[in-house]
Protein backbone atom coordinates (compact mmCIF):
# COMPACT_ATOMS: atom_id res chain seq x y z
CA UNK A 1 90.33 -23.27 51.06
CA UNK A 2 88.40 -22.32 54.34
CA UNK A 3 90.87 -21.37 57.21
CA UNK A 4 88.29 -20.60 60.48
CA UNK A 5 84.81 -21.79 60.96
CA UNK A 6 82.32 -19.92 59.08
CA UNK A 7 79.42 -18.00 60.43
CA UNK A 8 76.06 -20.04 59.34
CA UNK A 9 74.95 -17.50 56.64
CA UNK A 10 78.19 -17.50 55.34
CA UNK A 11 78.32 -21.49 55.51
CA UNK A 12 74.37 -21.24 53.89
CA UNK A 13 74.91 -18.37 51.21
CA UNK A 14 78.83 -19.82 50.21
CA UNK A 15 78.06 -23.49 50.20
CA UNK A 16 78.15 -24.75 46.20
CA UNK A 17 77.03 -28.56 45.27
CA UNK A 18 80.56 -29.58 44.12
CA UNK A 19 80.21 -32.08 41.34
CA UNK A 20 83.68 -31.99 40.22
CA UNK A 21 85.72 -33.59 42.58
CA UNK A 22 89.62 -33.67 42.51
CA UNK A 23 90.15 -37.75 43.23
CA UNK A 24 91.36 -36.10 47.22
CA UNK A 25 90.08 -39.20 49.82
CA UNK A 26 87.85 -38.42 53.03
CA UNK A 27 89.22 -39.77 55.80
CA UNK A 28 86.97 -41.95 57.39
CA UNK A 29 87.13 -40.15 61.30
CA UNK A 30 86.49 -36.69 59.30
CA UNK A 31 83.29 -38.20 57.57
CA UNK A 32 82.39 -39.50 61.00
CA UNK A 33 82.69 -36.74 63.00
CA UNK A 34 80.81 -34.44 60.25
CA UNK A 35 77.63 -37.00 60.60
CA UNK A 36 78.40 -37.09 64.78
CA UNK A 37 77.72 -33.02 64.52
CA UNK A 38 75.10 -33.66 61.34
CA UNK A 39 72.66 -35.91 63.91
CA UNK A 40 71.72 -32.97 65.65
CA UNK A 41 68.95 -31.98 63.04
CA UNK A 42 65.97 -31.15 64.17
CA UNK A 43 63.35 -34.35 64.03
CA UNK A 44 59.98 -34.87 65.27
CA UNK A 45 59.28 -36.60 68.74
CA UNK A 46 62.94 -37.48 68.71
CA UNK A 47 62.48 -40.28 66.55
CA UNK A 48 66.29 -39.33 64.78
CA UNK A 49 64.72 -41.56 61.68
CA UNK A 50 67.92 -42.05 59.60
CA UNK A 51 70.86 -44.47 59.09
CA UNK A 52 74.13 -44.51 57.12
CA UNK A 53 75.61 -46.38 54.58
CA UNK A 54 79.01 -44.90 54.01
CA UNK A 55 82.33 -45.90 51.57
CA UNK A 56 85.49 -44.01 51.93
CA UNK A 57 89.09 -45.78 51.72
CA UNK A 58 89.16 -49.12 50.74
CA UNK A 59 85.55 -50.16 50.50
CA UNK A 60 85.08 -46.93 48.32
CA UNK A 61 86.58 -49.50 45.45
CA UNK A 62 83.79 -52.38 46.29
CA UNK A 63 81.16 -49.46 45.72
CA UNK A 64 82.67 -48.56 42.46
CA UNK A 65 81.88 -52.37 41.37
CA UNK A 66 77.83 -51.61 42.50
CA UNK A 67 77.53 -48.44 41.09
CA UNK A 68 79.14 -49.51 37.64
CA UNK A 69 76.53 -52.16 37.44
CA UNK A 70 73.31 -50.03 37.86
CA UNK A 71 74.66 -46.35 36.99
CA UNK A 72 76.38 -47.00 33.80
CA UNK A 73 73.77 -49.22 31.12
CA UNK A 74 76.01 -51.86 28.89
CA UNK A 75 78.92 -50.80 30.97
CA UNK A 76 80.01 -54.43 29.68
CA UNK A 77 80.23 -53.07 25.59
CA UNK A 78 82.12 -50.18 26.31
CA UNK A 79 85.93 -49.43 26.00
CA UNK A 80 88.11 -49.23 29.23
CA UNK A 81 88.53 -45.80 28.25
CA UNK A 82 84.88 -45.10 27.65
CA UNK A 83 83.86 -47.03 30.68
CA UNK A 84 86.46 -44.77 33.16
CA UNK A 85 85.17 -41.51 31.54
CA UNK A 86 81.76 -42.41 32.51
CA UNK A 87 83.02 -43.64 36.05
CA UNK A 88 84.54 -40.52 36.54
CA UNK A 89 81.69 -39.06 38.28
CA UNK A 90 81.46 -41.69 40.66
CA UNK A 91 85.16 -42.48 41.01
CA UNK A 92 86.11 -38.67 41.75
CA UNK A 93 84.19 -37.89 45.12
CA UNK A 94 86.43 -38.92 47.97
CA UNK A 95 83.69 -40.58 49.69
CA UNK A 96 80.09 -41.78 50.07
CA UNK A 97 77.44 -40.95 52.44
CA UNK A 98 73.51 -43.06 51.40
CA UNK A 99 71.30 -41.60 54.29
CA UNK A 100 68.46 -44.16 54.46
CA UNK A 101 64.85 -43.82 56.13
CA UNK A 102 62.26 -45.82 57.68
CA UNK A 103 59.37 -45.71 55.08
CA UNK A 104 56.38 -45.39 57.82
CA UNK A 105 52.92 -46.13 56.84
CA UNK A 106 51.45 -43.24 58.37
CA UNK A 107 51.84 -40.20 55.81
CA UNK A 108 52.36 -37.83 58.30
CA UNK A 109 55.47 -39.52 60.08
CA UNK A 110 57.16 -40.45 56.74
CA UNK A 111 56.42 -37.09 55.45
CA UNK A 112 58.24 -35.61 58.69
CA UNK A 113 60.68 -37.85 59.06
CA UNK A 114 61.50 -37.19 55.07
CA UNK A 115 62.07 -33.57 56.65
CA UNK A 116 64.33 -34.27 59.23
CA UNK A 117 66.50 -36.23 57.38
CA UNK A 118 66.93 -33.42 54.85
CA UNK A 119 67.87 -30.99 57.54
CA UNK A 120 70.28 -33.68 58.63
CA UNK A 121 71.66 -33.92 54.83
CA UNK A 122 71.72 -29.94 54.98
CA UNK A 123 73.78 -29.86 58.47
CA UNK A 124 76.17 -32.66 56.68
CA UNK A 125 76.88 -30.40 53.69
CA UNK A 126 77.71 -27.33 56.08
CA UNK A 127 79.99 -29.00 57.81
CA UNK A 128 81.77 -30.81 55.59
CA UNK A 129 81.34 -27.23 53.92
CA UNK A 130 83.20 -25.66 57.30
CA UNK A 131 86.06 -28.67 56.77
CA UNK A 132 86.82 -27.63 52.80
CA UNK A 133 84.76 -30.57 52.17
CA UNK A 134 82.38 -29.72 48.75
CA UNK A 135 79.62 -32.22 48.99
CA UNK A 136 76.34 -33.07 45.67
CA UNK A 137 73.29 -34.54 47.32
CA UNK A 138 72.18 -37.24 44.34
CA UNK A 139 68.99 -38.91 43.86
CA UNK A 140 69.23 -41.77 40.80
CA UNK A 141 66.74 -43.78 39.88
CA UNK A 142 69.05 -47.12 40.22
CA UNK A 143 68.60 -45.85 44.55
CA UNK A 144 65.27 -47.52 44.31
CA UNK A 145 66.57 -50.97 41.99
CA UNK A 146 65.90 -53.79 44.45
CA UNK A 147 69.00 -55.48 43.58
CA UNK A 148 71.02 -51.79 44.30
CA UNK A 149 69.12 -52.18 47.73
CA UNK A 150 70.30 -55.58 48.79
CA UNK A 151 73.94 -54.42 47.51
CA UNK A 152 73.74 -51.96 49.91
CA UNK A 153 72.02 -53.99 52.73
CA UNK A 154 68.92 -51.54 52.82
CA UNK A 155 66.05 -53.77 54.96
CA UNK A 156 62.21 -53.85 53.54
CA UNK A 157 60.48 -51.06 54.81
CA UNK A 158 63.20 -48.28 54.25
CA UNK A 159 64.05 -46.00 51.62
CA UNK A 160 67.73 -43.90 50.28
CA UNK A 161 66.67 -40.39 50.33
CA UNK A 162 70.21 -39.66 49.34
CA UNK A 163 73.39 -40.30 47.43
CA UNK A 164 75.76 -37.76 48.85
CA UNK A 165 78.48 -37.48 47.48
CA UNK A 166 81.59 -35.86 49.61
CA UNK A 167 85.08 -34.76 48.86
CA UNK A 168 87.68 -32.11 47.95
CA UNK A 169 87.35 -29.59 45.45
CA UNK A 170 90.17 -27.30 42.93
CA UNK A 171 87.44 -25.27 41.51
CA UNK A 172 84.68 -23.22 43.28
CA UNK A 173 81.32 -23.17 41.01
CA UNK A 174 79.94 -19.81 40.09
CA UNK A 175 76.49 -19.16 42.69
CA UNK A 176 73.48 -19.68 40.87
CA UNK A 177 70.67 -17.11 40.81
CA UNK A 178 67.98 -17.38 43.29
CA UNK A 179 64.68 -15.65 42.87
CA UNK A 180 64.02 -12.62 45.45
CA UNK A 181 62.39 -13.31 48.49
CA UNK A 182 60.13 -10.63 47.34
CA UNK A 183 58.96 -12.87 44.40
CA UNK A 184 58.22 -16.04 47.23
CA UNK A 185 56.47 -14.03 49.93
CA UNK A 186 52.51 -13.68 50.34
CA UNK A 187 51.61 -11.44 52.72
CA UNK A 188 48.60 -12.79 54.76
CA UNK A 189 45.41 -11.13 54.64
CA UNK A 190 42.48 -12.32 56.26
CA UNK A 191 40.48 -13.72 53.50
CA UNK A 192 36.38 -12.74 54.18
């Protein structure tokens, strides 16, 4: 799809959450190398407050066995049909990126370090954008299940800010309206 490395507004305005995926795997040294590039997001006092939990290639299968339990309710009642058309979605990314956070008790350095690791999720979705790589950043509500947590190995005092979701793509979504900037802006004026 992408030949050369795109400028950053193109990588910013082109990007598209991908949510149909096309089965393709990930390799495992290109998923590393996008989060080697991804670190370099901006964070406060250098405190680089994120860690990875990442499937792709063989352990990709385990995960399927976690997320069928908490993503898909009576899982156990339905048809092997039914149950793989609800898997889809989870079986059709090529790979698996849960960015976890330290959960500090001081609002200001969990609300900051909630920041960085979005611009780090951001910087992982251009690249892998750059690499052909369409990416979904998910939130469930299962992310917070303690029992999800322990599958996952996620320690007390930290939190999954994010089930992304990587892989190849056949189809490129349509872009989405966004309002105007005019329609955002305030201009300051001194107030008296």
């Amino acid at each position: 799809m992408i030949g050369q490395s795109l400028t950053v507004r193109d990588a910013i305005v082109q990007r598209r959450s991908i949510k149909q995926f096309n089965g393709q795997p990930v390799e495992r040294e290109t998923l590393l190398a996008i989060l080697e590039d991804g670190i370099w997001a901006p964070n406060h006092q250098l405190r680089q407050p994120w860690r990875f939990v990442i499937a792709c290639g063989k352990e990709q299968v385990e995960l399927y066995d976690v997320l069928k339990e908490f993503a898909i309710p009576k899982w156990k009642e339905l048809s092997e049909d039914d149950l793989e058309k609800q898997m889809k979605k989870y079986t059709a990314p090529g790979g698996y990126v849960f960015v976890i956070v330290p959960e500090d008790a001081r609002q200001k350095e969990r609300l900051e370090d909630y920041a960085a690791a979005s611009m780090l999720v951001q910087n992982v979705q251009l690249l892998a954008w750059d690499r052909g790589i369409g990416s979904c950043w998910k939130t469930p509500g299962f992310l917070d299940n303690p029992k999800f947590r322990e599958a996952l190995g996620i320690k007390p005092g930290e939190r999954i800010i994010s089930m992304l979701q990587v892989g190849y793509f056949d189809e490129m979504p349509k872009p989405k309206p966004r309002k105007s900037v005019e329609e955002l802006i305030t201009i300051f004026e001194k107030q008296q």
